[in-house]
Each structure stands twice: as C-alpha cells, then as structure tokens.
C-alpha atoms as a PDB file:
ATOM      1  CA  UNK A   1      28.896  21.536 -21.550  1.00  0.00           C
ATOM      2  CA  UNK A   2      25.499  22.551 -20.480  1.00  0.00           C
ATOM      3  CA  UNK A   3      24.528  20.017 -23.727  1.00  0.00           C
ATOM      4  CA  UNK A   4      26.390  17.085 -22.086  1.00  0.00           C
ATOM      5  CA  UNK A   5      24.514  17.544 -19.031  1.00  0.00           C
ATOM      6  CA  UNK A   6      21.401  17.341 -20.418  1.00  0.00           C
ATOM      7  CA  UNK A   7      22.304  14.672 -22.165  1.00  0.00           C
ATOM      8  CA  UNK A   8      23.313  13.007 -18.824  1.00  0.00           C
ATOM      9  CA  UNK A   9      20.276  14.094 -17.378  1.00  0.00           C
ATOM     10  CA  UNK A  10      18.012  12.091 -19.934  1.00  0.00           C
ATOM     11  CA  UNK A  11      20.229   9.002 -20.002  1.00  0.00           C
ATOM     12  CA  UNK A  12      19.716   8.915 -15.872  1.00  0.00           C
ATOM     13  CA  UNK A  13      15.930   9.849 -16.471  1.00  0.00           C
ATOM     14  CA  UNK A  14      15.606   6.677 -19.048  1.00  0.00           C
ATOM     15  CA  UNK A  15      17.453   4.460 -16.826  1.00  0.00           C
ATOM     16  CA  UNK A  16      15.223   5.299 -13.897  1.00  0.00           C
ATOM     17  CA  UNK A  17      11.801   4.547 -16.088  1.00  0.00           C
ATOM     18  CA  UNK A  18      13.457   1.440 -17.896  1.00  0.00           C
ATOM     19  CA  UNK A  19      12.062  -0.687 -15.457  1.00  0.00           C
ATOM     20  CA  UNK A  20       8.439   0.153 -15.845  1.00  0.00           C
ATOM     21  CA  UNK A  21       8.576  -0.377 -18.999  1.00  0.00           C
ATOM     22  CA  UNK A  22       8.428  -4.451 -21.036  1.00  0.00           C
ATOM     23  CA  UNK A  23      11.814  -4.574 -23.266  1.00  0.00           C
ATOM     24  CA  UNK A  24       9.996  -5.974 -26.130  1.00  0.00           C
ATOM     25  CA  UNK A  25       7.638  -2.619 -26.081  1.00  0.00           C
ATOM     26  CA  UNK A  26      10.556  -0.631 -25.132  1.00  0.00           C
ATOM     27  CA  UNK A  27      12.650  -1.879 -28.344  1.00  0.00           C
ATOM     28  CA  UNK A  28       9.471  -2.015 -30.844  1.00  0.00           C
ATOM     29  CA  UNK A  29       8.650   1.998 -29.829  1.00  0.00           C
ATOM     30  CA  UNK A  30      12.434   2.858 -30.588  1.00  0.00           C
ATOM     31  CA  UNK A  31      11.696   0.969 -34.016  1.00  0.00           C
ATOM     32  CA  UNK A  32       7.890   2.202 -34.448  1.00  0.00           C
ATOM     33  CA  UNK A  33       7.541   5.230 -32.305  1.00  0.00           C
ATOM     34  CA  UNK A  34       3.711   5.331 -33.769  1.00  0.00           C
ATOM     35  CA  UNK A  35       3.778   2.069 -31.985  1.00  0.00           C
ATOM     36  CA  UNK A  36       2.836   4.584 -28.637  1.00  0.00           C
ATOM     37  CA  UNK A  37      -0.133   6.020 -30.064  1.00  0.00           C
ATOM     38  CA  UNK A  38      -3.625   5.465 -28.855  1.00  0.00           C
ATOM     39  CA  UNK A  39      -5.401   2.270 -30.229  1.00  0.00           C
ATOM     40  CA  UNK A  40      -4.174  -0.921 -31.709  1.00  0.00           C
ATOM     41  CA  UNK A  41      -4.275  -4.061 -33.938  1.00  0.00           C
ATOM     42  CA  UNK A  42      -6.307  -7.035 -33.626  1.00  0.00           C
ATOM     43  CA  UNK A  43      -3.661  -9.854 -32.925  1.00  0.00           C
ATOM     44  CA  UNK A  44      -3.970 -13.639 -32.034  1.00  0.00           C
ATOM     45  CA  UNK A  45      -2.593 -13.565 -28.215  1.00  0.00           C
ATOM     46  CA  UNK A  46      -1.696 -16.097 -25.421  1.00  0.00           C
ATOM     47  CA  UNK A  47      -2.843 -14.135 -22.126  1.00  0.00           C
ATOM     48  CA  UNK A  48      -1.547 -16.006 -19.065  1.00  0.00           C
ATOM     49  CA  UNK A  49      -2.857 -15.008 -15.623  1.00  0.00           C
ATOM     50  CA  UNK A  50      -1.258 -15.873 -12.000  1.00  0.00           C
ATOM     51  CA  UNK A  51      -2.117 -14.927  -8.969  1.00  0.00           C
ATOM     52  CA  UNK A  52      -1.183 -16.112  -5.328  1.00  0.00           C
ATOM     53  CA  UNK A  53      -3.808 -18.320  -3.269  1.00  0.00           C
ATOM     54  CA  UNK A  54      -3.677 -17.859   0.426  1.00  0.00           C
ATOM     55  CA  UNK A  55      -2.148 -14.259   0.093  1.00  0.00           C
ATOM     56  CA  UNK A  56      -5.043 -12.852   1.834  1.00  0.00           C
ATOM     57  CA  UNK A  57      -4.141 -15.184   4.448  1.00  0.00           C
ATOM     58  CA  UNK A  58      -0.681 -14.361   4.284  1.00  0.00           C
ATOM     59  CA  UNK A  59      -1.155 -10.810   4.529  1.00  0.00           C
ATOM     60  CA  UNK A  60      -3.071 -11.300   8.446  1.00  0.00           C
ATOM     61  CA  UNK A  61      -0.570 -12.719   9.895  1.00  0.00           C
ATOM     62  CA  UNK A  62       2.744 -10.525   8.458  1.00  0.00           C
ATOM     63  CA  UNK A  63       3.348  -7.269   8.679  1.00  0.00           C
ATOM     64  CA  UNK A  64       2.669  -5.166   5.173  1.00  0.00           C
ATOM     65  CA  UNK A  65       6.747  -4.735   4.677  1.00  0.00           C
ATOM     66  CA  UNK A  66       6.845  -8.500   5.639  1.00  0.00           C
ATOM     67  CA  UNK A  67       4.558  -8.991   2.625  1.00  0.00           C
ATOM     68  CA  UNK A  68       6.128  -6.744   0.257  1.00  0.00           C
ATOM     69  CA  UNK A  69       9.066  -8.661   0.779  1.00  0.00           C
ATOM     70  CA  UNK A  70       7.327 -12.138  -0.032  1.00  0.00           C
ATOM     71  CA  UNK A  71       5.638 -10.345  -3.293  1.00  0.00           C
ATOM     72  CA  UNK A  72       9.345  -9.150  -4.190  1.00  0.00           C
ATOM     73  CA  UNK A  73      10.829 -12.381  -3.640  1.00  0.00           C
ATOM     74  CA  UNK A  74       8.610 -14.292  -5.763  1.00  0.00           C
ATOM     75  CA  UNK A  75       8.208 -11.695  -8.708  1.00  0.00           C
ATOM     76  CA  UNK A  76      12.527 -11.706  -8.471  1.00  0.00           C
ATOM     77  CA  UNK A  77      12.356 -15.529  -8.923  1.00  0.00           C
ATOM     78  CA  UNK A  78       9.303 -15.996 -11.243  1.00  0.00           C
ATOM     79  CA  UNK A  79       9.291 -12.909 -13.741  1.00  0.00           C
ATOM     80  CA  UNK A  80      12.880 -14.070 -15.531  1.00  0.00           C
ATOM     81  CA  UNK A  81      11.251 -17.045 -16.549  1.00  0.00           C
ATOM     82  CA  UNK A  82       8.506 -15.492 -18.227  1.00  0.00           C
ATOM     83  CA  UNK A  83      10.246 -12.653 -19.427  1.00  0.00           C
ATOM     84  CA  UNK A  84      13.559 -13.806 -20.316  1.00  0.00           C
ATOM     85  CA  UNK A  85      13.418 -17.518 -20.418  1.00  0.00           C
ATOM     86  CA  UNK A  86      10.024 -17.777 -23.250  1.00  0.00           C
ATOM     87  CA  UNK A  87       9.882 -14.289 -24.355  1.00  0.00           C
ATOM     88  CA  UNK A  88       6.471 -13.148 -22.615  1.00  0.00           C
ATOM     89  CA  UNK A  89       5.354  -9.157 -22.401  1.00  0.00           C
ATOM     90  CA  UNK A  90       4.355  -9.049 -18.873  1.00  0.00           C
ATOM     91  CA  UNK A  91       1.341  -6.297 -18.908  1.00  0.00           C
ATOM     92  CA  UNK A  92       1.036  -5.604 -15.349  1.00  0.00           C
ATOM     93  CA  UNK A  93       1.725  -6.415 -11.890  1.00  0.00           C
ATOM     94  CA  UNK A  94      -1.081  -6.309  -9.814  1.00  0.00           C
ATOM     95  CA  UNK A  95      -0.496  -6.710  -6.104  1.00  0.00           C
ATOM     96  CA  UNK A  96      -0.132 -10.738  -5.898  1.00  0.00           C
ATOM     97  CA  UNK A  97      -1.070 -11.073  -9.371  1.00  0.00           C
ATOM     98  CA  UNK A  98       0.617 -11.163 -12.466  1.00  0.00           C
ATOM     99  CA  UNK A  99      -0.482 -10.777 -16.535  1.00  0.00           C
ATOM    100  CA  UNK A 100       1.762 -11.858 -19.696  1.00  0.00           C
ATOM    101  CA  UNK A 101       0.920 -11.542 -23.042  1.00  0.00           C
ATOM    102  CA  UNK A 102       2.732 -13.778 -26.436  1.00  0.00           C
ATOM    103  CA  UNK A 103       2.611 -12.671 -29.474  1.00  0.00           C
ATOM    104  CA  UNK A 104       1.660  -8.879 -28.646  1.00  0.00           C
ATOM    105  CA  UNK A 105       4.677  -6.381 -29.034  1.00  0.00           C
ATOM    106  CA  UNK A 106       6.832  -8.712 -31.087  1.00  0.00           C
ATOM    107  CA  UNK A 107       5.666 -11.692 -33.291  1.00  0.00           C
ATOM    108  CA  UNK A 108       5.700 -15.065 -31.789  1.00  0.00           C
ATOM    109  CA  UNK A 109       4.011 -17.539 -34.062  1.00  0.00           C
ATOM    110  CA  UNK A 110       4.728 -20.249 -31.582  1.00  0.00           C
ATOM    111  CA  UNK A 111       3.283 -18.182 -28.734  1.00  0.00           C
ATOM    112  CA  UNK A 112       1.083 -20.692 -27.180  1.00  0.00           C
ATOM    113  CA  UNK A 113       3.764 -23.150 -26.402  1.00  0.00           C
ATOM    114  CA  UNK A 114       6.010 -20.443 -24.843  1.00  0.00           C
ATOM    115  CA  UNK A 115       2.873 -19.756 -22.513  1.00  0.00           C
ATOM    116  CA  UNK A 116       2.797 -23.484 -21.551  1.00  0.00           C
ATOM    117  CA  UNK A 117       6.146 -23.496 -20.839  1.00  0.00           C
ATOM    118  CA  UNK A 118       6.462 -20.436 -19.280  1.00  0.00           C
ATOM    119  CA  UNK A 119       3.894 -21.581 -16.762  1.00  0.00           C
ATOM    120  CA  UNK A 120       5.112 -24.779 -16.034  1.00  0.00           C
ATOM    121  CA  UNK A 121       8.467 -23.100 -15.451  1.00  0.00           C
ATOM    122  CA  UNK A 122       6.966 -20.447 -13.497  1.00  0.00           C
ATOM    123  CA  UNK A 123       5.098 -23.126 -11.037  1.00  0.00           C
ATOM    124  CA  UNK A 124       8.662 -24.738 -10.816  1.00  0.00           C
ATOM    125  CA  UNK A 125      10.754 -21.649  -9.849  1.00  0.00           C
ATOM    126  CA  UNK A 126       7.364 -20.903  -7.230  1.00  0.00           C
ATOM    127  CA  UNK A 127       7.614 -24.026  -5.584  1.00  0.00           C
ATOM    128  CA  UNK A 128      11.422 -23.857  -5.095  1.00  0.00           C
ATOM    129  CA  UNK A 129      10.475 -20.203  -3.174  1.00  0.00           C
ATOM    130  CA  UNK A 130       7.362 -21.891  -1.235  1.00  0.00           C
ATOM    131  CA  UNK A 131       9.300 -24.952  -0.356  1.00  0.00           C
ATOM    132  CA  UNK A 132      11.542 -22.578   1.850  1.00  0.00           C
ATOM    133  CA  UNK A 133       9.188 -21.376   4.310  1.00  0.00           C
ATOM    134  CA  UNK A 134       5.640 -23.548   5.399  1.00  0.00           C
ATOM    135  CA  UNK A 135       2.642 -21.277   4.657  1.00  0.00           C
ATOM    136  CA  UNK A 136       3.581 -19.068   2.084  1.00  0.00           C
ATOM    137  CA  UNK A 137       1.044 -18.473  -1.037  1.00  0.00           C
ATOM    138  CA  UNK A 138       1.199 -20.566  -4.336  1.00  0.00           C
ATOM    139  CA  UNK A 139       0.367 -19.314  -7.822  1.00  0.00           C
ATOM    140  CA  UNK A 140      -2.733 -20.298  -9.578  1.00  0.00           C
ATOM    141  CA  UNK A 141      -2.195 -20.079 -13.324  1.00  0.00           C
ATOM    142  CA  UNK A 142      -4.822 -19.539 -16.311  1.00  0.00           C
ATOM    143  CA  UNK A 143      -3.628 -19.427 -19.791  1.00  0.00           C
ATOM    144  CA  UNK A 144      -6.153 -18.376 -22.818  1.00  0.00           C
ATOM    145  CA  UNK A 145      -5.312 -18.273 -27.016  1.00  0.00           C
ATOM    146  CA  UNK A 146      -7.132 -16.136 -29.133  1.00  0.00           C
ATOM    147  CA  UNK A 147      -7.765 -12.593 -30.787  1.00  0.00           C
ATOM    148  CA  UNK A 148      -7.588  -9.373 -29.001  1.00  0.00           C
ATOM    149  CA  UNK A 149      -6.500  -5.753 -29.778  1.00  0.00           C
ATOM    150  CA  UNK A 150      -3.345  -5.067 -29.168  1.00  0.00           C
ATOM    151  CA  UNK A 151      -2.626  -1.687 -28.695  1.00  0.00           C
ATOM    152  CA  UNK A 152      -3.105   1.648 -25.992  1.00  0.00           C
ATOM    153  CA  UNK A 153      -5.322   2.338 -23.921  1.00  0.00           C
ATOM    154  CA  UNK A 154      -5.571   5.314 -21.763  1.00  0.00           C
ATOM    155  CA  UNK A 155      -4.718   9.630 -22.396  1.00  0.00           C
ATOM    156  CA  UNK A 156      -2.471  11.373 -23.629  1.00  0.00           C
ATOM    157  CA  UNK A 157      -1.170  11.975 -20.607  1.00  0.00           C
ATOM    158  CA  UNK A 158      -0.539   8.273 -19.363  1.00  0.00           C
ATOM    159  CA  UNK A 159      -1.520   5.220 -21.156  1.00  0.00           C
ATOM    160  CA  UNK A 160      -0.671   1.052 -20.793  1.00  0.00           C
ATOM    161  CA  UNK A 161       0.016  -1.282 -23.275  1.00  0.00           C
ATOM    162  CA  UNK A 162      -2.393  -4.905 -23.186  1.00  0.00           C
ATOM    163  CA  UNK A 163      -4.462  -6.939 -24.928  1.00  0.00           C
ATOM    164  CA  UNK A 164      -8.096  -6.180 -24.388  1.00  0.00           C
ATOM    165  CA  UNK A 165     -10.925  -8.624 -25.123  1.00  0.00           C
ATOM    166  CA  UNK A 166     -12.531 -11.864 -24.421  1.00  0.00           C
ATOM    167  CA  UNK A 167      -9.764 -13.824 -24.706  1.00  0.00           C
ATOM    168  CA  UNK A 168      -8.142 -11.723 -22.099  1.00  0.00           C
ATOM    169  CA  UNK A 169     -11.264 -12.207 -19.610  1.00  0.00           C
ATOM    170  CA  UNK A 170     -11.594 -15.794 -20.166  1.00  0.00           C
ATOM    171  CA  UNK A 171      -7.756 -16.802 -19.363  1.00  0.00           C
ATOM    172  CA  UNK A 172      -8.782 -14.186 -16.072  1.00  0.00           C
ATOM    173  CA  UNK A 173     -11.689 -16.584 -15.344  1.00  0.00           C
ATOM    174  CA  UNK A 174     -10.230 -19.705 -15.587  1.00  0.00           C
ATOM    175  CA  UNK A 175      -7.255 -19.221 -13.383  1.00  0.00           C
ATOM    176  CA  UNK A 176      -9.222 -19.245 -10.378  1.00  0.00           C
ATOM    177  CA  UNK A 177      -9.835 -23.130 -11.205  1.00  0.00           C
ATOM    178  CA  UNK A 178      -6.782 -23.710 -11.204  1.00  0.00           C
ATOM    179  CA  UNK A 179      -5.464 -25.379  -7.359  1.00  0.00           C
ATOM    180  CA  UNK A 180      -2.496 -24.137  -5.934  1.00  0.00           C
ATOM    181  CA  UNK A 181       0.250 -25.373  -8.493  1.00  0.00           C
ATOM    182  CA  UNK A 182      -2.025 -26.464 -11.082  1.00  0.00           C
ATOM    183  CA  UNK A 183      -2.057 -24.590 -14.436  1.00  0.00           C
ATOM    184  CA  UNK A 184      -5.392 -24.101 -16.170  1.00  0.00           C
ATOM    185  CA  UNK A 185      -5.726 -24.008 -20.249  1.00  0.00           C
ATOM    186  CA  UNK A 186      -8.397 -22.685 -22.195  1.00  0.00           C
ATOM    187  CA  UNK A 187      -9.916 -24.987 -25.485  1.00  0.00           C
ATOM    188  CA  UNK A 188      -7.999 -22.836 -27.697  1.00  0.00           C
ATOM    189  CA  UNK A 189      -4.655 -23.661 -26.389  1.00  0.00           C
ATOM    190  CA  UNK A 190      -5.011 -26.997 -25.943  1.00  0.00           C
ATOM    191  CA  UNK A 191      -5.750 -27.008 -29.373  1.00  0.00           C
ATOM    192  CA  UNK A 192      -2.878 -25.110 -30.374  1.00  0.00           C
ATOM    193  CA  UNK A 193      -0.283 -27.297 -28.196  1.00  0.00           C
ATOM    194  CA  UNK A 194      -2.224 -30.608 -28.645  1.00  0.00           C
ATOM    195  CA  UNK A 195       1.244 -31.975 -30.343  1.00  0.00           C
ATOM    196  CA  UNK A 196       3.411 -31.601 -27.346  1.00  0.00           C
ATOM    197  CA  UNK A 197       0.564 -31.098 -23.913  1.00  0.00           C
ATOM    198  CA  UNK A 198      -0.159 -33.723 -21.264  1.00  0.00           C
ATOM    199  CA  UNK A 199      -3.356 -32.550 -19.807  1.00  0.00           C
ATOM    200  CA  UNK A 200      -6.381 -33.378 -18.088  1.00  0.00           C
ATOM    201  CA  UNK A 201      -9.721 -32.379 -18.854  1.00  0.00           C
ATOM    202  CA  UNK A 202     -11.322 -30.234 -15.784  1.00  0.00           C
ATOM    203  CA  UNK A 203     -15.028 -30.431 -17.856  1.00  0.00           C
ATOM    204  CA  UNK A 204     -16.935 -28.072 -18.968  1.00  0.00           C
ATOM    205  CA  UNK A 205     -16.636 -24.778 -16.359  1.00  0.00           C
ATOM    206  CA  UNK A 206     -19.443 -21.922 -15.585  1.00  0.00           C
ATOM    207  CA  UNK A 207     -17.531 -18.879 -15.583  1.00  0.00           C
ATOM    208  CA  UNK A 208     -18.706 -14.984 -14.882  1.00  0.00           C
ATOM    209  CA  UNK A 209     -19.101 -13.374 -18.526  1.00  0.00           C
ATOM    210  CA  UNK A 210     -19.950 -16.349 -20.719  1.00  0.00           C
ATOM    211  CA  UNK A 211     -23.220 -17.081 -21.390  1.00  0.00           C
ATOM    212  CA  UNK A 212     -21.959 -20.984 -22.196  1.00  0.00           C
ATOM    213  CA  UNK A 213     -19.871 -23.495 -20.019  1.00  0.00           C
ATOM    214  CA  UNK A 214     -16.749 -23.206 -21.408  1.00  0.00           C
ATOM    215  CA  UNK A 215     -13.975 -26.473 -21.650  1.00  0.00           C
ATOM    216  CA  UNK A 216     -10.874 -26.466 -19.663  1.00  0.00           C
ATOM    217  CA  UNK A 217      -7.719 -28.351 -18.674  1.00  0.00           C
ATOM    218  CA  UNK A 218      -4.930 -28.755 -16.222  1.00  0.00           C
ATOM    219  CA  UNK A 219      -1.434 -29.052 -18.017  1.00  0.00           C
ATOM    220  CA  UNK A 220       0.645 -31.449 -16.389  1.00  0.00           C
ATOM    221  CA  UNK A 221       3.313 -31.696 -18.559  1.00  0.00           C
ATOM    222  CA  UNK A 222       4.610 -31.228 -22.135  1.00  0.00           C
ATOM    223  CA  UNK A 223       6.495 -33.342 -24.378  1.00  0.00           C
END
C-alpha cells in the first residue's frame, strides 16, 4: 500500500512539473537520460525570437493581473503553433518574449522551413488575438540558421536546456527590425528556404555584437 502511494505521489509530482518542461526534451531524456547532463553537442539550429512591441505601453495603462492575462492569452493562442503545429522546442518564456529552437532535442533536417512557417503562423494566430481589442501589443519576429551547442547549462542543482552561440544572438538582434507583424530572417535562412520564401531584402543591418553589417529580410510569404 504504502508503495502505491508513493507511486501516486510521483505520478502527481510529474504531472505538476510536465508543464515546465518541452515534450521533445521530456521524451529524448526518458530515451537518453545522459541527455540531462551538463554540456552539449554542436548542432545546426533555427533560433526564432518574438517579442511584443508596445507591451511597455501596454503595461501603463493595465493593471499587472490585466497584463498577465494579455501575456496568457497570447502564449495560449500562439505557443500550439510553434510547438505542436511545426515541431519547435520552445526554450523559454521570458515576460513578453518568447525563444524556439529546430533541430535541437530531436532531429529536424528541414528545420528552417518549420521556423518560417511557424512564424508566419504565429503572426497569423497574433493578429486574430490583436484584432479583438484596439491597442494591444504585436509580435516582432527574428529567425537565425546556424551552429550552436546544444546542450545544459547551469548546476547540478537546476539547469536549462538552449542553444548557446552566435547564431542564437544574431536571430536576438535582428528581431528588433522586424515592425509589428513583420518577420525578420537572417542570410542563412534565406539561404536555406530560398526554394519556397517570398521575401524582401531589409539591407545590410548594424547590429550590437557584430563587428560587420549583417544582411537581412522580411518574409512575406512562402510557396
């Protein structure tokens, strides 16, 4: 008996953390439990970044549960898509910010296409939110192909999952180019989607951490 409770008591502990944890790392460590040590593997990633313009704004004039409530909403509408919908590891939530990474827990060789598609769809399912209520925030998006290390970061006693390098900060940098609405692509993944994007070129962009201008696009569409 006192086994069956424990056993009760573990399942209800698991179900309570589930949520904090991505489902592709969740089903990888059950595979790969060495999967959750410290470190990593150098992997070729599509980091997308989105964040909320005008939350600051937002935030003034509602009250902080008001805002919570507007982050919830949008996270309740958005995160499916990039989750479920194209397969994306969403690193973190960050206030009125969001990070997904392709290809990092579970092979994706197609990975920058999902990202392209998962922001488009993201913007979409936004819009649909915004369109409800005048003066609400819209998402900025910045998406970025390349290496990084895949792997843990942290202690032993608490530690995240992500994909750490400059391919990370540059997809960081350019979303901030991006208008409300717009998605922003790096070189890279324009490169790697060239087949199926409609895009725009934006020029060549200074950004904080490159010693060069660095090339960059709106995606309007894909075929």
């Amino acid at each position: 008996m006192v086994v069956e409770r424990t056993a009760r008591e573990v399942e209800a502990v698991e179900g309570l953390l589930r949520p904090y944890l991505s489902p592709q790392l969740a089903a990888r460590l059950r595979a790969e439990p060495a999967v959750a040590e410290l470190g990593g593997e150098e992997r070729d990633v599509t980091v997308l970044f989105a964040d909320l313009q005008g939350f600051t704004a937002f935030s003034e004039r509602h009250t902080p549960a008001e805002v919570l409530a507007m982050l919830n909403a949008y996270w309740e509408k958005t995160a499916p898509v990039v989750l479920g919908e194209h397969g994306g590891m969403i690193e973190r939530f960050a206030g009125d910010a969001i990070m997904v990474v392709f290809n990092a827990a579970v092979d994706q060789p197609d990975h920058p296409l999902r990202a392209a598609r998962a922001a488009l769809a993201l913007q979409r399912a936004a819009e649909e939110l915004a369109a409800s209520e005048p003066g609400r925030p819209r998402f900025r998006v910045g998406i970025n192909t390349g290496p990084a290390i895949v792997g843990n970061v942290g202690t032993a006693e608490q530690r995240s999952f992500t994909a750490i390098g400059d391919t990370t900060n540059l997809a960081a940098r350019l979303q901030p180019h991006a208008e409300p609405g717009q998605v922003v692509i790096g070189q890279t993944t324009l490169e790697a989607i060239s087949g199926h994007a409609r895009a725009e070129p934006l020029g060549e962009l200074e950004v904080k951490g490159k010693a060069e201008p660095v090339a960059a696009y709106v995606l309007t569409g894909l075929g």
